[in-house]
N, C-alpha and C. Protein backbone atom coordinates (compact mmCIF):
# COMPACT_ATOMS: atom_id res chain seq x y z
N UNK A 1 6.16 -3.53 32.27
CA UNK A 1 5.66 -4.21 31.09
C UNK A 1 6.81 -4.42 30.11
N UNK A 2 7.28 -5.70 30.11
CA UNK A 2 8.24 -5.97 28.52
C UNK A 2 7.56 -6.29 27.57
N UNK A 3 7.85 -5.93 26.56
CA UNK A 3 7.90 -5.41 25.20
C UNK A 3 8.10 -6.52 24.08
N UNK A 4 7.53 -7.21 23.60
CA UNK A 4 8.12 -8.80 22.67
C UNK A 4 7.98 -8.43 21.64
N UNK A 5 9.31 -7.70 21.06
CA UNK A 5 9.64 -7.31 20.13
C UNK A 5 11.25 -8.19 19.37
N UNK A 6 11.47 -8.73 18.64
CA UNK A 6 12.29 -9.70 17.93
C UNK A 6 12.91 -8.56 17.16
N UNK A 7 14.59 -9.47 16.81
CA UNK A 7 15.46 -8.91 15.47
C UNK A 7 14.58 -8.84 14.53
N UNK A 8 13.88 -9.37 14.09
CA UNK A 8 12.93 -9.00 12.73
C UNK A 8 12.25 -8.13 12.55
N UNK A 9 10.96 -7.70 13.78
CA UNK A 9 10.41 -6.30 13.65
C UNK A 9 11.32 -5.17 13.46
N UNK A 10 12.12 -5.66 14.72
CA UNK A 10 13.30 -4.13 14.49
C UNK A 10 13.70 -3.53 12.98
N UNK A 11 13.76 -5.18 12.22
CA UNK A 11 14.31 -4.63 10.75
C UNK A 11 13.52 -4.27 9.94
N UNK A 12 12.33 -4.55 9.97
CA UNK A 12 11.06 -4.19 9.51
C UNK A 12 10.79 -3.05 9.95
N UNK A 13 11.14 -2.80 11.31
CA UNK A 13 10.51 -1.22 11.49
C UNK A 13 11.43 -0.21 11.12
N UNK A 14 12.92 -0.70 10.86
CA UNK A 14 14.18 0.20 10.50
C UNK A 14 13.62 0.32 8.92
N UNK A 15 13.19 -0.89 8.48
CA UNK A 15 13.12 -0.47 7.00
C UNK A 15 12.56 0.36 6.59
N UNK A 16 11.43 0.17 7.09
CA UNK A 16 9.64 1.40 7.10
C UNK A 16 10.52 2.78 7.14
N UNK A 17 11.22 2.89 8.29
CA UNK A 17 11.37 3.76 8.77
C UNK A 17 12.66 4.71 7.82
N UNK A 18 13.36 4.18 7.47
CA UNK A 18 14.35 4.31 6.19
C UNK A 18 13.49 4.98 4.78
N UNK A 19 12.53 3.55 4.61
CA UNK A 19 12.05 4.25 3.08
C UNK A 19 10.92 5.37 3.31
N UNK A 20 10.28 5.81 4.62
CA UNK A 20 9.48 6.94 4.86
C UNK A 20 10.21 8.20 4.64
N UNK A 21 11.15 8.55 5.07
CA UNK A 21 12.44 8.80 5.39
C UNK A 21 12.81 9.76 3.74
N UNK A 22 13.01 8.46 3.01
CA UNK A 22 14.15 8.85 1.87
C UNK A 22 12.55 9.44 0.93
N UNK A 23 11.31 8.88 1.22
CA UNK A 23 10.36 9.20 -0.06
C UNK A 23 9.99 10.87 0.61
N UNK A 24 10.15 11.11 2.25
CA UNK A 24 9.67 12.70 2.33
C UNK A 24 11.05 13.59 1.80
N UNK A 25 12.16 13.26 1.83
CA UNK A 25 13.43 14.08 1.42
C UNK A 25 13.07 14.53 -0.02
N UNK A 26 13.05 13.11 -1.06
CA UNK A 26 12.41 13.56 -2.47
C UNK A 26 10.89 13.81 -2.42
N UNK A 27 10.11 14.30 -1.94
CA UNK A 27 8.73 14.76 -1.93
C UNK A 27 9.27 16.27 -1.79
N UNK A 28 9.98 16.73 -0.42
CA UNK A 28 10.62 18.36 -0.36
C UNK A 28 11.46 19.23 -1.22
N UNK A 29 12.20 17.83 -1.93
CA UNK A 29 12.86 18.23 -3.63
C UNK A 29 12.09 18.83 -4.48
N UNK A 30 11.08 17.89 -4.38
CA UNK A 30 10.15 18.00 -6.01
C UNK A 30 8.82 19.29 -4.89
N UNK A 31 8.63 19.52 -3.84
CA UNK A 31 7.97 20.22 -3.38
C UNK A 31 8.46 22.00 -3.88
N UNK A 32 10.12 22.13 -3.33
CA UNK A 32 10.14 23.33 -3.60
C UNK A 32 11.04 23.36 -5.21
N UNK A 33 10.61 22.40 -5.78
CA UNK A 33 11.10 22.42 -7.62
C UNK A 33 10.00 23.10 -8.32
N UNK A 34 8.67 22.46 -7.63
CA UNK A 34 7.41 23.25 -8.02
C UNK A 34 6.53 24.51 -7.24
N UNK A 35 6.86 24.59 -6.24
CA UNK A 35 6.71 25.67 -5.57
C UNK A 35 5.04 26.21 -5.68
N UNK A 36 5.13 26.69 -7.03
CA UNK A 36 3.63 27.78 -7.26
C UNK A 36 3.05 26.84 -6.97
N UNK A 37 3.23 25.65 -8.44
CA UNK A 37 2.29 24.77 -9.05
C UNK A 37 1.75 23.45 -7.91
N UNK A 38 2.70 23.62 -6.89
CA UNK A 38 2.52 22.09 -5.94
C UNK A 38 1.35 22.05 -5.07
N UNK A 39 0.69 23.48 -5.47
CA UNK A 39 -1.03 23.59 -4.65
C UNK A 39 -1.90 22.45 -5.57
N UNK A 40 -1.79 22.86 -6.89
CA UNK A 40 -2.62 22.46 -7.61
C UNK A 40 -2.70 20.80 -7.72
N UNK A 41 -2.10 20.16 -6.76
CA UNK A 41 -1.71 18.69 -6.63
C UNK A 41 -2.92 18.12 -5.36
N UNK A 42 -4.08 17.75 -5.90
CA UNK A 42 -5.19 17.44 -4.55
C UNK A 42 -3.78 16.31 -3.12
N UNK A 43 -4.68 16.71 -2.30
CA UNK A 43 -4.43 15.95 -1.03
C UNK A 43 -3.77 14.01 -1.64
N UNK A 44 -4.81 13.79 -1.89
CA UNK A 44 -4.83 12.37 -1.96
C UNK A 44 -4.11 11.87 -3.11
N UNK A 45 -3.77 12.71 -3.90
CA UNK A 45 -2.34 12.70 -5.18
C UNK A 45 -0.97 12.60 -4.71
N UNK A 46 -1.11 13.27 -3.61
CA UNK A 46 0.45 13.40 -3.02
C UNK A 46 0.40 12.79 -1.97
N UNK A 47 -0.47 11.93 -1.66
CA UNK A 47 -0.30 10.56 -0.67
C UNK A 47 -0.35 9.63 -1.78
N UNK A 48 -0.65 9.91 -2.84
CA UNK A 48 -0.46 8.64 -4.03
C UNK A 48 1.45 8.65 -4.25
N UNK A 49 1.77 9.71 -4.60
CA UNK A 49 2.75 10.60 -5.17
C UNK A 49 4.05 10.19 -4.08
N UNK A 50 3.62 9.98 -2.32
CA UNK A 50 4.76 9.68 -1.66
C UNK A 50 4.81 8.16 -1.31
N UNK A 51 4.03 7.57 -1.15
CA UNK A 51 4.08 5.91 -1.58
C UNK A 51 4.55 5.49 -2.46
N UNK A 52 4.25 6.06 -3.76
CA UNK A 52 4.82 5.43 -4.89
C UNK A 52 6.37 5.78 -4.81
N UNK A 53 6.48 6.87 -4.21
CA UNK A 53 8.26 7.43 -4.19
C UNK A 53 8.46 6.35 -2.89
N UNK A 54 8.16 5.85 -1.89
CA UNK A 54 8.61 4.77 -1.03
C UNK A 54 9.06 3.89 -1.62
N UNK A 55 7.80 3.12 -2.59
CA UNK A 55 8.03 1.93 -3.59
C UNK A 55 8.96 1.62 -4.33
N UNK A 56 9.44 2.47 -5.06
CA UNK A 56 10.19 2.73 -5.54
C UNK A 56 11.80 2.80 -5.32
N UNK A 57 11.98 3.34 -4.25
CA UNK A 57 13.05 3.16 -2.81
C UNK A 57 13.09 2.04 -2.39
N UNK A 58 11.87 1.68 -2.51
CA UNK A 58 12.68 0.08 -2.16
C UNK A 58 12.67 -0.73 -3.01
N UNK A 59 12.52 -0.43 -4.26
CA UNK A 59 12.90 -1.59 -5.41
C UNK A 59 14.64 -1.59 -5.86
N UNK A 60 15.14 0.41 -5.87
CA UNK A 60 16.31 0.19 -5.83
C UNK A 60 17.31 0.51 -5.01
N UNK A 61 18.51 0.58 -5.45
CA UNK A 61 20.02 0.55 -4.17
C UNK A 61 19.64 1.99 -3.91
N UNK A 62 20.67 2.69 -2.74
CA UNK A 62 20.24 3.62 -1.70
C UNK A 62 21.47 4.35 -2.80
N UNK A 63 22.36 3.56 -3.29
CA UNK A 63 23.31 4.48 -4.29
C UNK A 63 22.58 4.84 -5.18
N UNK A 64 22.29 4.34 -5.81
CA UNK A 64 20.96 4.76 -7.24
C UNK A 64 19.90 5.86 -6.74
N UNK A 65 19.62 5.29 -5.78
CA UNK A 65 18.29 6.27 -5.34
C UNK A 65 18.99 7.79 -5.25
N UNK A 66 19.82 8.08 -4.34
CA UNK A 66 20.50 9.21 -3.92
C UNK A 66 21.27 10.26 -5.09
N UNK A 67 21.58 9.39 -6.28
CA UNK A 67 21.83 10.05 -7.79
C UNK A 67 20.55 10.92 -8.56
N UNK A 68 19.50 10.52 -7.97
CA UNK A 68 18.51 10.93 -8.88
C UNK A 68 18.20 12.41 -8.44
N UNK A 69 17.91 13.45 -9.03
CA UNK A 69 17.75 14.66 -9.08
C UNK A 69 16.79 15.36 -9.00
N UNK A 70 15.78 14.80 -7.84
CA UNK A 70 14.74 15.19 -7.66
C UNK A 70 14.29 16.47 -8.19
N UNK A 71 14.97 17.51 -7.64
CA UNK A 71 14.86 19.34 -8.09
C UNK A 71 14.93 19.23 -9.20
N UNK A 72 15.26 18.38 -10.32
CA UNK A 72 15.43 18.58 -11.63
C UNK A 72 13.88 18.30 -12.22
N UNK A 73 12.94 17.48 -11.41
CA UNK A 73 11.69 17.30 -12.12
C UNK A 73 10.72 18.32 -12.42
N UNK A 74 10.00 17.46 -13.16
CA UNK A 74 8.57 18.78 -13.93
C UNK A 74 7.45 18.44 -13.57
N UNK A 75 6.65 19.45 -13.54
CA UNK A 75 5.10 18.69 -13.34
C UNK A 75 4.37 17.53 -14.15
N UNK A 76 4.64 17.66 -15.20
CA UNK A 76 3.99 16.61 -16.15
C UNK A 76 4.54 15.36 -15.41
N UNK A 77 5.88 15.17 -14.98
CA UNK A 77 6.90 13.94 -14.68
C UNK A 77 5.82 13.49 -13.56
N UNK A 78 5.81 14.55 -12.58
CA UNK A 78 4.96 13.99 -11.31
C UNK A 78 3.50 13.58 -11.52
N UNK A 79 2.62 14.16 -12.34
CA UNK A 79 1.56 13.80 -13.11
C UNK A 79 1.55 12.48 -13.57
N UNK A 80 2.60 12.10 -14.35
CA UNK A 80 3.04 10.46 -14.69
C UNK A 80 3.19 9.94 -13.48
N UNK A 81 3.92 10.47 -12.10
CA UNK A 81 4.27 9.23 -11.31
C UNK A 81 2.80 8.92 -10.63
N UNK A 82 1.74 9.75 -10.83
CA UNK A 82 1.12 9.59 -10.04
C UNK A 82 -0.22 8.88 -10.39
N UNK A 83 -0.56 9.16 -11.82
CA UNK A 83 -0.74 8.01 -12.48
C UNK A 83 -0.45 6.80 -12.65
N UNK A 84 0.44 6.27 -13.07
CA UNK A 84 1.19 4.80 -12.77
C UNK A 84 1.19 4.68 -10.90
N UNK A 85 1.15 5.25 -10.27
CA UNK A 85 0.79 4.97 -8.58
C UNK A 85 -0.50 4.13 -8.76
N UNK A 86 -1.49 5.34 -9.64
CA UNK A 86 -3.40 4.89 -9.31
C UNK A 86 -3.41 3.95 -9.95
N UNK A 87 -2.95 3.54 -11.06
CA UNK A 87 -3.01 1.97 -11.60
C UNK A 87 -2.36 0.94 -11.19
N UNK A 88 -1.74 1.34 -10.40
CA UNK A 88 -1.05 0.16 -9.13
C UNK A 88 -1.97 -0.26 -8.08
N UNK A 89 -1.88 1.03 -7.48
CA UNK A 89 -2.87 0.69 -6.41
C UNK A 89 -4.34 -0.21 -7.05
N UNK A 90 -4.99 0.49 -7.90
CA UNK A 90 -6.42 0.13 -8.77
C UNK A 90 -6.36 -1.07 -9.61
N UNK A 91 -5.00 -2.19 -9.14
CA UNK A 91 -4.70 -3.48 -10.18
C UNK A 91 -4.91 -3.12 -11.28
N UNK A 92 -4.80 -1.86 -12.22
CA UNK A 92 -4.72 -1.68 -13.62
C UNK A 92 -3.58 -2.15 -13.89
N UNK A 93 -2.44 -2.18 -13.58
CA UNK A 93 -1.10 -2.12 -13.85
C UNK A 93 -0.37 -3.22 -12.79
N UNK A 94 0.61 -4.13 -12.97
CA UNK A 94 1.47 -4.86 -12.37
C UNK A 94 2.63 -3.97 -11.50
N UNK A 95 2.50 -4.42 -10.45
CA UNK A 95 3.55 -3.05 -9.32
C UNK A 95 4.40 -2.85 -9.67
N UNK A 96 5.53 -3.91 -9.85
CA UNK A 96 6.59 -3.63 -10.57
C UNK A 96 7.07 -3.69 -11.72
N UNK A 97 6.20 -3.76 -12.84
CA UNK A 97 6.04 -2.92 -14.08
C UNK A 97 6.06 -1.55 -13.55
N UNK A 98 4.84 -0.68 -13.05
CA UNK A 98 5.29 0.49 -12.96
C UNK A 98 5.93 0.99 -12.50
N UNK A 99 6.70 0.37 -11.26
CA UNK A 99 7.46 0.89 -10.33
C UNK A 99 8.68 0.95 -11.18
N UNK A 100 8.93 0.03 -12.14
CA UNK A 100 10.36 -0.08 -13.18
C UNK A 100 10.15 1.72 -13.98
N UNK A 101 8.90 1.69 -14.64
CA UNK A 101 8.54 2.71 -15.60
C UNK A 101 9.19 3.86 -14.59
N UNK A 102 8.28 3.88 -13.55
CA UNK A 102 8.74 5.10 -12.82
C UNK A 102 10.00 5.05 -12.26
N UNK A 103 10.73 4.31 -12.06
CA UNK A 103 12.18 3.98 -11.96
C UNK A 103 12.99 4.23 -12.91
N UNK A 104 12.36 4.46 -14.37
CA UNK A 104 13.44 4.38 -15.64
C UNK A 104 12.93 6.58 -15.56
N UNK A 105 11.63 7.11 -15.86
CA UNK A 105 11.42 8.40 -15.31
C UNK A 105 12.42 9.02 -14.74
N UNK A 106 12.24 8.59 -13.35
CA UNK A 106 13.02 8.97 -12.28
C UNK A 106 14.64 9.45 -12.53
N UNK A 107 15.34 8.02 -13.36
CA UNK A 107 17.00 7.64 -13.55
C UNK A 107 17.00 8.79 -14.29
N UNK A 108 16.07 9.15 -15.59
CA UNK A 108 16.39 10.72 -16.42
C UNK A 108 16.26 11.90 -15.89
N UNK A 109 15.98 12.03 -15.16
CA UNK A 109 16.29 13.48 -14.70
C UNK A 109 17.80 13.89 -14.37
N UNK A 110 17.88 14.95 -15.07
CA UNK A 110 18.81 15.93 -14.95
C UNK A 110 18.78 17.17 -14.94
């Protein structure tokens, strides 16, 4: 059985596969930054919480992204990202309006 797969899926599936990638690395940042508190985060928050960190990855450069200091965040911060996620997803909010907001978030951490 061959396989009809094109240069394009490939890059499509490299991409997927890239920004899955870079949003679980910063999910394990901000996982053991919060440690106690990262129970208290329901299931379906932190499937909000790692999409929106995908999104985000791919709005900016892989240099930018890789500066940001995940371990440096707080709960409230992730509380915000995950909010601006549900009003994305829920058309309250324009995607990349929030994805900027949570992009400008993100750039402050230190």
């Amino acid at each position: 059985m061959v396989l009809d797969i094109n240069n394009e899926d490939l890059g499509i599936r490299s991409f997927q596969l890239q920004k899955s990638r870079a949003a679980e690395r910063a999910m394990e940042k901000i996982r053991q930054k919060l440690s106690d508190i990262w129970n208290k985060i329901e299931s379906k928050d932190i499937e909000i919480l790692q999409w929106t960190l995908g999104e985000v990855w791919a709005l900016i450069g892989r240099t930018e992204w890789e500066q940001i200091k995940f371990s440096s965040i707080n709960f409230a911060a992730v509380l915000k990202i995950i909010q601006i996620g549900k009003e994305i997803i829920n058309h309250e909010r324009r995607g990349y309006d929030g994805l900027e907001e949570i992009k400008t978030l993100l750039q402050g951490l230190s």
